[in-house]
PDB file of N, CA and C in Angstrom:
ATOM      1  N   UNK A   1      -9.986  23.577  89.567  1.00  0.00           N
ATOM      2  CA  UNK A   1      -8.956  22.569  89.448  1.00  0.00           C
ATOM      3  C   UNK A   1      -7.813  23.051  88.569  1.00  0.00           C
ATOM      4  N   UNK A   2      -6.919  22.035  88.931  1.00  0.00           N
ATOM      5  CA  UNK A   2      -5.535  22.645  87.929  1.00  0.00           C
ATOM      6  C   UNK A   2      -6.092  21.896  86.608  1.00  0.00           C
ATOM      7  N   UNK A   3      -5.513  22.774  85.350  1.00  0.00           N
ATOM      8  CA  UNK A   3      -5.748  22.797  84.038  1.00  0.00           C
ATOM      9  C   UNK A   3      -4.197  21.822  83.431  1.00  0.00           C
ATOM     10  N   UNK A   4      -3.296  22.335  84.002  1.00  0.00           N
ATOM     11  CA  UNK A   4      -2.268  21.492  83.962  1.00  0.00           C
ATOM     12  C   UNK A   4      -1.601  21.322  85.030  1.00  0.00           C
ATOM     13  N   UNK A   5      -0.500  19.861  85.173  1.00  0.00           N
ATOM     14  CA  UNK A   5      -0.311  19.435  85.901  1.00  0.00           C
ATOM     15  C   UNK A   5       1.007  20.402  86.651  1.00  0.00           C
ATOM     16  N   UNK A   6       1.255  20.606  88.285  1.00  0.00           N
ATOM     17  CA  UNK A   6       2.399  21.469  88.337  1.00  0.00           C
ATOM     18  C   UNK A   6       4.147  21.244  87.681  1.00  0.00           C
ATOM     19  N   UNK A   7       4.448  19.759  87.646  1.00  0.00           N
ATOM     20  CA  UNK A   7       5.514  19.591  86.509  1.00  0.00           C
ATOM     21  C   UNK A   7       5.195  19.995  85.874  1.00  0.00           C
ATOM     22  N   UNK A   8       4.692  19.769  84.475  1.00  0.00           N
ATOM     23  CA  UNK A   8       4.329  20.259  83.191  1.00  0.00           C
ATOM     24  C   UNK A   8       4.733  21.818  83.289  1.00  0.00           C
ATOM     25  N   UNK A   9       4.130  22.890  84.047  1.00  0.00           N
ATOM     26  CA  UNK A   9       4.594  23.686  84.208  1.00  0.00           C
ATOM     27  C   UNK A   9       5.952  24.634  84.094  1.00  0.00           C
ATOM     28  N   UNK A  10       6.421  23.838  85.653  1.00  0.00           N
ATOM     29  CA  UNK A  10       8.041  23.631  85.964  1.00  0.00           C
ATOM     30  C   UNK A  10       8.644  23.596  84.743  1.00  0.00           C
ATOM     31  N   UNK A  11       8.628  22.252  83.945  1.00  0.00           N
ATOM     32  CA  UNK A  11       8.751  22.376  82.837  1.00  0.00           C
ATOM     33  C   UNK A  11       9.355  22.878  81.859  1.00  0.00           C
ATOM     34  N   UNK A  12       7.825  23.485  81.324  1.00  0.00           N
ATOM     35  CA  UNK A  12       7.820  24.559  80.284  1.00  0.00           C
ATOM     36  C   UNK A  12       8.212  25.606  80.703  1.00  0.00           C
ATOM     37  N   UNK A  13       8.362  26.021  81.924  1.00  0.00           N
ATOM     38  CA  UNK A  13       8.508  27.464  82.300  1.00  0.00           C
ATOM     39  C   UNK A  13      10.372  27.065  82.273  1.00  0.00           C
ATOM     40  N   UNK A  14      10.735  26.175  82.346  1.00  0.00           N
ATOM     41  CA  UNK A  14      12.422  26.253  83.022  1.00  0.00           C
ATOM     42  C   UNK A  14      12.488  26.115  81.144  1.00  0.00           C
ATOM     43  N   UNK A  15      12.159  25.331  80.279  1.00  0.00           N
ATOM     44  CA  UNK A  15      12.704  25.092  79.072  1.00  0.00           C
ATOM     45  C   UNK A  15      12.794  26.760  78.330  1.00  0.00           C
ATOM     46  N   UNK A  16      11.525  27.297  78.830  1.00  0.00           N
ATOM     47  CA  UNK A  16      11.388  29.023  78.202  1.00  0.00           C
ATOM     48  C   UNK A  16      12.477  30.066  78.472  1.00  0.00           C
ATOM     49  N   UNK A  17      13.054  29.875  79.689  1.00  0.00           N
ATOM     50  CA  UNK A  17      13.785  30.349  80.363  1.00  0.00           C
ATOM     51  C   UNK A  17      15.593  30.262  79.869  1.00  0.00           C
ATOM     52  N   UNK A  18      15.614  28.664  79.782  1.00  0.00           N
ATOM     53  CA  UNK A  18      17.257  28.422  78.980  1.00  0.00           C
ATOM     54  C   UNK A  18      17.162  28.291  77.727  1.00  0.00           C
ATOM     55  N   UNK A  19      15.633  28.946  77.040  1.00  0.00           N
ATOM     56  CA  UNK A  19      15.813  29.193  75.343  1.00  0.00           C
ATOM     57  C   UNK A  19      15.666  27.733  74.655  1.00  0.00           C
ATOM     58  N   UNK A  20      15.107  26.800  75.464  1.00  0.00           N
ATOM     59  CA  UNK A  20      15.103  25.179  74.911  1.00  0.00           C
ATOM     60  C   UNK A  20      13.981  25.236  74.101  1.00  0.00           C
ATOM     61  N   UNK A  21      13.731  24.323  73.200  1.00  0.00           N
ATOM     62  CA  UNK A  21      12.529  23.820  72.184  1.00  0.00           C
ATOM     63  C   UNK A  21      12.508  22.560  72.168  1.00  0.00           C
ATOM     64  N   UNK A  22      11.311  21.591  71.749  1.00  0.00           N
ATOM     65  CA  UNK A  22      11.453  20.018  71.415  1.00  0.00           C
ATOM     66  C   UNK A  22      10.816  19.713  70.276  1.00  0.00           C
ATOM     67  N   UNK A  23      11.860  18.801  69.661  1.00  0.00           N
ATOM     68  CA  UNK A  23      11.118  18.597  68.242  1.00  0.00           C
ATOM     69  C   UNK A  23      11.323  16.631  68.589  1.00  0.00           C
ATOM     70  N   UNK A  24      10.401  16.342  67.534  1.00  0.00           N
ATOM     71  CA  UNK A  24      10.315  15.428  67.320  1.00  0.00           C
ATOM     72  C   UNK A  24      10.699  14.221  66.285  1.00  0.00           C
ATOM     73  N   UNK A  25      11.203  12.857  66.933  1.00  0.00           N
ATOM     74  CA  UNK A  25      11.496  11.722  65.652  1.00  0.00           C
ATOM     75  C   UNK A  25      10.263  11.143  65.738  1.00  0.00           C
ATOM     76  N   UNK A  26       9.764   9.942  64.855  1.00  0.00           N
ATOM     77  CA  UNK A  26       8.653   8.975  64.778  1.00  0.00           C
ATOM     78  C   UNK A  26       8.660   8.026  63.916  1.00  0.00           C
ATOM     79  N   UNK A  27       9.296   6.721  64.199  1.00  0.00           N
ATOM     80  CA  UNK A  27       9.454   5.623  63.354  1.00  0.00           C
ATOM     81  C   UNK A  27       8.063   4.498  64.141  1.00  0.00           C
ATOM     82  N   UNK A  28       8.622   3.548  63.219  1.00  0.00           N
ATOM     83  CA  UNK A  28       7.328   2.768  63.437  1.00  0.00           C
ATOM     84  C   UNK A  28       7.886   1.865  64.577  1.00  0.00           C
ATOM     85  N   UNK A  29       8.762   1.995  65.396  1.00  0.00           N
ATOM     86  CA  UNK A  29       8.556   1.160  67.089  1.00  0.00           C
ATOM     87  C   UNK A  29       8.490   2.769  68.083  1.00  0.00           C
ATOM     88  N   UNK A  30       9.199   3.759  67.919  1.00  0.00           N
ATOM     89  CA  UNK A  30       9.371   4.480  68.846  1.00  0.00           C
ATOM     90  C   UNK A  30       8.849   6.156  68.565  1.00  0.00           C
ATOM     91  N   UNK A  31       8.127   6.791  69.140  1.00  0.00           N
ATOM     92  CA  UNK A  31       8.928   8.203  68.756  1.00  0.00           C
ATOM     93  C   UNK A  31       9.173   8.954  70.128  1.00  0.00           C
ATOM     94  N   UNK A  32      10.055   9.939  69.852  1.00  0.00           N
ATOM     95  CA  UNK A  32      11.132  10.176  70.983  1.00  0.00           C
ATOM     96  C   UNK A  32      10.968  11.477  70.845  1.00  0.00           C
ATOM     97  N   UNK A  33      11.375  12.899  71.979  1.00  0.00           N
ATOM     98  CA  UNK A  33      11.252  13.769  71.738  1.00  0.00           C
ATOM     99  C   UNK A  33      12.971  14.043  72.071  1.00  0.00           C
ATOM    100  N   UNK A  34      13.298  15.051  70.998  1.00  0.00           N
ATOM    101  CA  UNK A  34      14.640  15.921  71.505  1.00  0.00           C
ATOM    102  C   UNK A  34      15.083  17.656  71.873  1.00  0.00           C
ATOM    103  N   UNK A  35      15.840  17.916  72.561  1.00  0.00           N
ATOM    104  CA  UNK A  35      15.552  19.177  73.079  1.00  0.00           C
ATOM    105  C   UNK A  35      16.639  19.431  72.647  1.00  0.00           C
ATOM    106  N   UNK A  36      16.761  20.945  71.928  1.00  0.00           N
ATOM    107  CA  UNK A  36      17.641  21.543  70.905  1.00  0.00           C
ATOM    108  C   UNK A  36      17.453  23.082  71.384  1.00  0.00           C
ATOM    109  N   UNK A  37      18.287  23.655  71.488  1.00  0.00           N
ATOM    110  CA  UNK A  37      18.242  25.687  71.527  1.00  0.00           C
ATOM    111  C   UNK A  37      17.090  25.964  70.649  1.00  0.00           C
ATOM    112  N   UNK A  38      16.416  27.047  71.363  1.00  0.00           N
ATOM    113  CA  UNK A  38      15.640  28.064  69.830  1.00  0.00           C
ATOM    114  C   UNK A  38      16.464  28.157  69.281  1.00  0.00           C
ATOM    115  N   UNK A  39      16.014  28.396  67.815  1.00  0.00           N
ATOM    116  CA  UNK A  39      17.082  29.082  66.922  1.00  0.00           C
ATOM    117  C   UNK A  39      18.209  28.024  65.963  1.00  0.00           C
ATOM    118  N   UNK A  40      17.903  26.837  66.459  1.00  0.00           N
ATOM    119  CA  UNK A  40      18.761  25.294  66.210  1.00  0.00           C
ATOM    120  C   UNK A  40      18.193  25.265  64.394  1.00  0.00           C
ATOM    121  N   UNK A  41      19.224  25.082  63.858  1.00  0.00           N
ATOM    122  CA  UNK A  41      19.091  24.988  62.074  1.00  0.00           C
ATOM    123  C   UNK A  41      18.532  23.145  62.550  1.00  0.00           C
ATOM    124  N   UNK A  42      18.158  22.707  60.797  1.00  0.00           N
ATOM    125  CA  UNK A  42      18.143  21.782  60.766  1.00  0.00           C
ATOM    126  C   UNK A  42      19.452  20.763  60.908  1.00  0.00           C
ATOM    127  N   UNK A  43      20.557  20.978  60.864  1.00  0.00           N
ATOM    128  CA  UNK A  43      21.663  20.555  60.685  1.00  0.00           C
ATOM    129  C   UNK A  43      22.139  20.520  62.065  1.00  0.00           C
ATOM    130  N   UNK A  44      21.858  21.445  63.346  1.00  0.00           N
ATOM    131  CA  UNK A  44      22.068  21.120  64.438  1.00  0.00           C
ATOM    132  C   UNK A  44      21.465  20.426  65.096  1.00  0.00           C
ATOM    133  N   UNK A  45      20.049  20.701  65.294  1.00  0.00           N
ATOM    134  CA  UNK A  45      19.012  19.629  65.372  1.00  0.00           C
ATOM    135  C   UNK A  45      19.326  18.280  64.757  1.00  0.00           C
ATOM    136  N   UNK A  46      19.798  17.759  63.743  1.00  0.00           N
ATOM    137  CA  UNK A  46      20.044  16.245  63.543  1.00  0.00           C
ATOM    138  C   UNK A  46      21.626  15.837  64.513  1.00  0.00           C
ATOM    139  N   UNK A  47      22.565  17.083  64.728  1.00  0.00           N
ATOM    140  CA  UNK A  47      23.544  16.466  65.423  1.00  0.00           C
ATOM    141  C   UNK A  47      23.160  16.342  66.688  1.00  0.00           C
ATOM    142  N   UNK A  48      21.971  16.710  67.802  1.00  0.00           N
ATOM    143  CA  UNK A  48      21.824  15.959  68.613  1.00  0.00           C
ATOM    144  C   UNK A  48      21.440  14.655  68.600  1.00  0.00           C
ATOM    145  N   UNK A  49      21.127  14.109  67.655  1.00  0.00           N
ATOM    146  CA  UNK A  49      20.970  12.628  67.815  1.00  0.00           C
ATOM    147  C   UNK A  49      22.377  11.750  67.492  1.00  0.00           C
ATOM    148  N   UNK A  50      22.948  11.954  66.640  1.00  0.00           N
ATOM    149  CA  UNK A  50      24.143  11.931  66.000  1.00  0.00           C
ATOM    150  C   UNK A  50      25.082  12.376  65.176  1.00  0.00           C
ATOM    151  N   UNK A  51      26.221  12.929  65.863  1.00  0.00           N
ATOM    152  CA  UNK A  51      26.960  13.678  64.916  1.00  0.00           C
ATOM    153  C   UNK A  51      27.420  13.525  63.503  1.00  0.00           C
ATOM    154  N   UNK A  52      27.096  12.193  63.197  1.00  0.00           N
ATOM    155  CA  UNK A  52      26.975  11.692  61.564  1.00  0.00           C
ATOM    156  C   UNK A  52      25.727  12.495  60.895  1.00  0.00           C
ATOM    157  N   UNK A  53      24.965  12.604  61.457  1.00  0.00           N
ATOM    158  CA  UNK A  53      23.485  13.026  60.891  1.00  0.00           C
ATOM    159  C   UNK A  53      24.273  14.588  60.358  1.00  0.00           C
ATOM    160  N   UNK A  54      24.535  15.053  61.708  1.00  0.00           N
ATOM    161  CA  UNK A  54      25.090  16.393  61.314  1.00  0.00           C
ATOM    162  C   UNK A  54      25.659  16.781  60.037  1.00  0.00           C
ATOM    163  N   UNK A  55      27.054  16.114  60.160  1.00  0.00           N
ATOM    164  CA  UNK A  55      28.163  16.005  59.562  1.00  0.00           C
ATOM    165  C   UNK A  55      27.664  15.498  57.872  1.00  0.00           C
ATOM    166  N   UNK A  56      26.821  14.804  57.450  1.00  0.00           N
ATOM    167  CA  UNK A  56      26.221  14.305  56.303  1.00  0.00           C
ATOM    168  C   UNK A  56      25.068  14.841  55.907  1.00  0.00           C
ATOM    169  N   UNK A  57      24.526  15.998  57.323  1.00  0.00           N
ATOM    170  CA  UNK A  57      23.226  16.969  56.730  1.00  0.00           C
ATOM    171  C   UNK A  57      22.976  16.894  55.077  1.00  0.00           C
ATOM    172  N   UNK A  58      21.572  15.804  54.685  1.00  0.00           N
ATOM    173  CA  UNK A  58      21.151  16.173  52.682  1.00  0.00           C
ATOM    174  C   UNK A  58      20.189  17.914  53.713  1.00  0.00           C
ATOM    175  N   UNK A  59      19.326  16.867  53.502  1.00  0.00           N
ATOM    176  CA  UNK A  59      17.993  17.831  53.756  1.00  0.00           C
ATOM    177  C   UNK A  59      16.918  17.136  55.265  1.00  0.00           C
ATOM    178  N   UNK A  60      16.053  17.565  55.215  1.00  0.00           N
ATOM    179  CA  UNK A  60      15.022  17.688  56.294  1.00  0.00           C
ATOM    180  C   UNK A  60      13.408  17.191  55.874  1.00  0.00           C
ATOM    181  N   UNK A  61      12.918  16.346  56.423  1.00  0.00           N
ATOM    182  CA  UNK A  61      11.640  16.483  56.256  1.00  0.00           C
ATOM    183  C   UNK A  61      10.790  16.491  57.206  1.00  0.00           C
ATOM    184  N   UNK A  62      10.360  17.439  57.446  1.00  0.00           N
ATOM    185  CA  UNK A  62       9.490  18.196  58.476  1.00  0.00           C
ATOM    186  C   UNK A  62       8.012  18.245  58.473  1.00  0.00           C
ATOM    187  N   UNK A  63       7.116  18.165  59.375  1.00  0.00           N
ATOM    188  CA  UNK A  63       5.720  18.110  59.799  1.00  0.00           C
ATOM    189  C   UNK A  63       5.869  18.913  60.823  1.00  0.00           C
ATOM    190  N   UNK A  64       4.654  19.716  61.271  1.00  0.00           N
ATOM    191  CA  UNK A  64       4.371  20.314  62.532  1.00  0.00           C
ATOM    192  C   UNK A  64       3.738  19.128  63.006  1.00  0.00           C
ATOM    193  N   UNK A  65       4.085  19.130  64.469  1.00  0.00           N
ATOM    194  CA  UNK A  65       3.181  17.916  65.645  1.00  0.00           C
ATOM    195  C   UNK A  65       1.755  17.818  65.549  1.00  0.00           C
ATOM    196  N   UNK A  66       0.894  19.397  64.978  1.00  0.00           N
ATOM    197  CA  UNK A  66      -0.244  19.345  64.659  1.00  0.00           C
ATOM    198  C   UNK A  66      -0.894  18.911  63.760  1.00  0.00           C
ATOM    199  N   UNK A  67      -0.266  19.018  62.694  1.00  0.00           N
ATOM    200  CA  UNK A  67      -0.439  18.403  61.116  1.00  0.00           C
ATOM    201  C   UNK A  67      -0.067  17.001  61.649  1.00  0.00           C
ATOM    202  N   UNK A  68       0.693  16.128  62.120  1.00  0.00           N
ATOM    203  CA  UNK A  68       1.563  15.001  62.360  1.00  0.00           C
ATOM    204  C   UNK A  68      -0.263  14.260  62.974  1.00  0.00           C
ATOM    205  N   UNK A  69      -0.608  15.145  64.107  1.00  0.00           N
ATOM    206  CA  UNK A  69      -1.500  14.549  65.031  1.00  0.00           C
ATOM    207  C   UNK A  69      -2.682  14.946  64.297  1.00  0.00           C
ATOM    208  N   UNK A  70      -3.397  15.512  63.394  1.00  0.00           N
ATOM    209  CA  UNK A  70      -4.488  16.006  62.846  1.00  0.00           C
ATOM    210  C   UNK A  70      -4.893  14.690  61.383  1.00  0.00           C
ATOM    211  N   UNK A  71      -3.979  14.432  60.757  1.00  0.00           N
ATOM    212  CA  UNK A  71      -3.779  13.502  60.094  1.00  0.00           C
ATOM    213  C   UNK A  71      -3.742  11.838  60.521  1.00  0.00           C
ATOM    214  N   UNK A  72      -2.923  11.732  61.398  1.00  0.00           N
ATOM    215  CA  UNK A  72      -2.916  10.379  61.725  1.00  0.00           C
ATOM    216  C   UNK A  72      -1.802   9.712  61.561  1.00  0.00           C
ATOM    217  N   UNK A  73      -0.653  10.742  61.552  1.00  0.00           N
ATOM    218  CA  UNK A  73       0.686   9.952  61.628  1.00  0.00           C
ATOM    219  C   UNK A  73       1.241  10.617  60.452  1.00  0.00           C
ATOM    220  N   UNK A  74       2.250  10.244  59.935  1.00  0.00           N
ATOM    221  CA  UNK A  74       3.137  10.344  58.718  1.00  0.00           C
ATOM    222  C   UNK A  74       2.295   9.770  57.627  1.00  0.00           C
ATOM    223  N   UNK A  75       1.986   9.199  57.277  1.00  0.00           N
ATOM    224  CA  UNK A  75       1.415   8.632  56.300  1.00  0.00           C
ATOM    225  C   UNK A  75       0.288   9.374  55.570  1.00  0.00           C
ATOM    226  N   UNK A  76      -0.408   9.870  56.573  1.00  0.00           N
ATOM    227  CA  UNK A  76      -1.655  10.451  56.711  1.00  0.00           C
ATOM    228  C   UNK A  76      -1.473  12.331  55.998  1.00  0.00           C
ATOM    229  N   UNK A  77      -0.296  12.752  57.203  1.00  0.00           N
ATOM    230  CA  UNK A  77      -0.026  13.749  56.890  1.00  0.00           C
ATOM    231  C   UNK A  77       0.755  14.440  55.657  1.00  0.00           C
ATOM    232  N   UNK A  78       1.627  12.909  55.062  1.00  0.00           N
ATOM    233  CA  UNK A  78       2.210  13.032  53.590  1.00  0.00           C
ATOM    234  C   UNK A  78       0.968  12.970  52.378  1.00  0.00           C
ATOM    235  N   UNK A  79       0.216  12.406  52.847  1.00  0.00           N
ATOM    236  CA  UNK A  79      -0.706  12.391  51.526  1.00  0.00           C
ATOM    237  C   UNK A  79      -1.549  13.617  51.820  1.00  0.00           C
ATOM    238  N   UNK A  80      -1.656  14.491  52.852  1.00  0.00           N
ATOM    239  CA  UNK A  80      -2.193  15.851  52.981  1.00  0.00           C
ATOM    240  C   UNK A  80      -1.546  17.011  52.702  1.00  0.00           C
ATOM    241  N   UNK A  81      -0.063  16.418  52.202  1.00  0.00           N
ATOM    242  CA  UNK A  81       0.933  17.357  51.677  1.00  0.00           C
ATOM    243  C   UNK A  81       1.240  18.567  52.539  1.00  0.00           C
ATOM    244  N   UNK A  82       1.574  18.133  53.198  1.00  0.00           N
ATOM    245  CA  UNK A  82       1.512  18.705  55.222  1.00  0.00           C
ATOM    246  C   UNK A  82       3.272  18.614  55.460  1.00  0.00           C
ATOM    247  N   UNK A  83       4.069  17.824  54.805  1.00  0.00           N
ATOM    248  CA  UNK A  83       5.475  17.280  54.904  1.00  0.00           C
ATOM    249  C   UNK A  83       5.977  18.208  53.878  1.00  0.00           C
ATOM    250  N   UNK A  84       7.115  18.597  54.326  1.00  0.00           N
ATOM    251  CA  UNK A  84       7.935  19.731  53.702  1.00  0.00           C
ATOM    252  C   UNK A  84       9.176  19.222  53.564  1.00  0.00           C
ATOM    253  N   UNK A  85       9.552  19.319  52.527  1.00  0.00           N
ATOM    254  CA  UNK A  85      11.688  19.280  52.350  1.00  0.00           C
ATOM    255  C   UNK A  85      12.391  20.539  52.546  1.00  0.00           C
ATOM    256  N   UNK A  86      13.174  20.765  53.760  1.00  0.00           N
ATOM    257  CA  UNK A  86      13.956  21.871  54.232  1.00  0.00           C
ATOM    258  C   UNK A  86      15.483  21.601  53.865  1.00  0.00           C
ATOM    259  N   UNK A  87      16.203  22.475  53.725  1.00  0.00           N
ATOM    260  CA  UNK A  87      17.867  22.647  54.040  1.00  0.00           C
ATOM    261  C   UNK A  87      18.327  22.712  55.193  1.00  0.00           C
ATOM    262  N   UNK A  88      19.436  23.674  54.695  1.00  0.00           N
ATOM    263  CA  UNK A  88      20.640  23.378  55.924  1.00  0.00           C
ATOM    264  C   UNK A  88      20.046  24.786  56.729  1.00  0.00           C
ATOM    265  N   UNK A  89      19.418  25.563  56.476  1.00  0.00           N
ATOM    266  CA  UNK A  89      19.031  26.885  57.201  1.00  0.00           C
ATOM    267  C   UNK A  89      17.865  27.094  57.805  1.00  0.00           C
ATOM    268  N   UNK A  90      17.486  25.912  57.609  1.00  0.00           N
ATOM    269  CA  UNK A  90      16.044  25.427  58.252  1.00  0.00           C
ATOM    270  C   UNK A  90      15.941  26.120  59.606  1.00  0.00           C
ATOM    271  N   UNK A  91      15.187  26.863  60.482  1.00  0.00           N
ATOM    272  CA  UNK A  91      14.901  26.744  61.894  1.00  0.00           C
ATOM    273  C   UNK A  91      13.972  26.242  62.170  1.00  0.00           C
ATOM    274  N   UNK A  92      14.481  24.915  63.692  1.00  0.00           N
ATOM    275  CA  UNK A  92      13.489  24.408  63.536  1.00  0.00           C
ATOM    276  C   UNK A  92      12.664  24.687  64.571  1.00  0.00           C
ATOM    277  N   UNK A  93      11.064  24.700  64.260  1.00  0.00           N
ATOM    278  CA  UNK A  93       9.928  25.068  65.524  1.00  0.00           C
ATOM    279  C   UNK A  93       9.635  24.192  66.422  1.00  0.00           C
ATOM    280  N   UNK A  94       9.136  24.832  67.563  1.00  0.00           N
ATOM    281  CA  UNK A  94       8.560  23.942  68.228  1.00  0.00           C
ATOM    282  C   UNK A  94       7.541  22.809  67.885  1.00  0.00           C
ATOM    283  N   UNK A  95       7.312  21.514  68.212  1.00  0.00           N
ATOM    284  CA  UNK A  95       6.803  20.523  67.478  1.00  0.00           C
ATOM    285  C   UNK A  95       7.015  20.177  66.305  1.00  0.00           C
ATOM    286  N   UNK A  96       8.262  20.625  66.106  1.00  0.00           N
ATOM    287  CA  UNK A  96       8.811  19.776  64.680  1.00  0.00           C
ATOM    288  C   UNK A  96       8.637  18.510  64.741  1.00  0.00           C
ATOM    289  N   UNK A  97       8.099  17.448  64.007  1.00  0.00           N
ATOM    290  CA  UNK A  97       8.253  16.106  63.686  1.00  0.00           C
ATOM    291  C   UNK A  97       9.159  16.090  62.859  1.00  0.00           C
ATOM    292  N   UNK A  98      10.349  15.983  62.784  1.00  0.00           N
ATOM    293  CA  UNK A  98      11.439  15.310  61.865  1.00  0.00           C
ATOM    294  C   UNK A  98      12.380  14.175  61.271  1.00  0.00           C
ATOM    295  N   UNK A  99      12.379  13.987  60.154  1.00  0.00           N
ATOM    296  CA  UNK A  99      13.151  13.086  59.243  1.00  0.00           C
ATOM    297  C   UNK A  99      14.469  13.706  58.639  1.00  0.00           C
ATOM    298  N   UNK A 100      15.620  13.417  59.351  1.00  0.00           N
ATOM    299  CA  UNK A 100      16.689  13.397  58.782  1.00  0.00           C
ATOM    300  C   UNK A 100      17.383  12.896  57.285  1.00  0.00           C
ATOM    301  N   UNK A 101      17.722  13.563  56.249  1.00  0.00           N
ATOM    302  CA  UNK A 101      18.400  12.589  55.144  1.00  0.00           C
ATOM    303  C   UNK A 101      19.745  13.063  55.532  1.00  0.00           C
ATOM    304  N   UNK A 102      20.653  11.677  55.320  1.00  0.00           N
ATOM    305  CA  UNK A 102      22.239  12.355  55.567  1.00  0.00           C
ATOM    306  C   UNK A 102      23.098  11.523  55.039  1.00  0.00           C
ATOM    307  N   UNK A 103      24.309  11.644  54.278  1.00  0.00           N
ATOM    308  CA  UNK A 103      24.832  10.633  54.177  1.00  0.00           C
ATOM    309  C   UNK A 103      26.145  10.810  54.931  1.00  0.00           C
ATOM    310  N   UNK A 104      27.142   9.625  54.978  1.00  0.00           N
ATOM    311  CA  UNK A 104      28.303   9.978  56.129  1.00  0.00           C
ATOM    312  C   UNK A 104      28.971   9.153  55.104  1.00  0.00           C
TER     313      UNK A 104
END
């Protein structure tokens, strides 16, 4: 049987291809995934959501999706000291869970 599904594939194979990555937001109604270049600082990565985020880049607070999902959320994974404060030179990885600080 297939192990994964043939989208999923498609996919990942087309995102590998135009150099794409997805990181992640997670508030308490939604979390959303966003697709950013490899190689995307933290500061570009927040201007795809909004160019204020950009433009007011403080810092970053970052989880890997694994730590995020191994823990039990944010909460879980902050008290496992799993959450990191990044800058403006941040690159961000694949399965980033991220928290923007910014002011505008």
């Amino acid at each position: 049987g297939l192990e994964e599904p043939g989208l999923n594939r498609v996919i990942r194979h087309g995102y590998h291809l135009l150099g794409l990555q997805t990181y992640f937001t997670a508030g308490v109604k939604e979390v959303r995934a966003w697709t950013v270049n490899r190689g995307a600082t933290a500061p570009e990565a927040a201007g795809v959501i909004h160019t204020d985020f950009q433009k007011g880049f403080i810092r970053a607070e970052v989880v890997h999706y694994d730590d995020f999902i191994t823990h039990n959320g944010e909460h879980g994974a902050k008290e496992a000291g799993r959450w990191q404060l990044e800058g403006k030179d941040y690159i961000v990885q694949e399965g980033d869970v991220m928290h923007f600080r910014f002011n505008v």
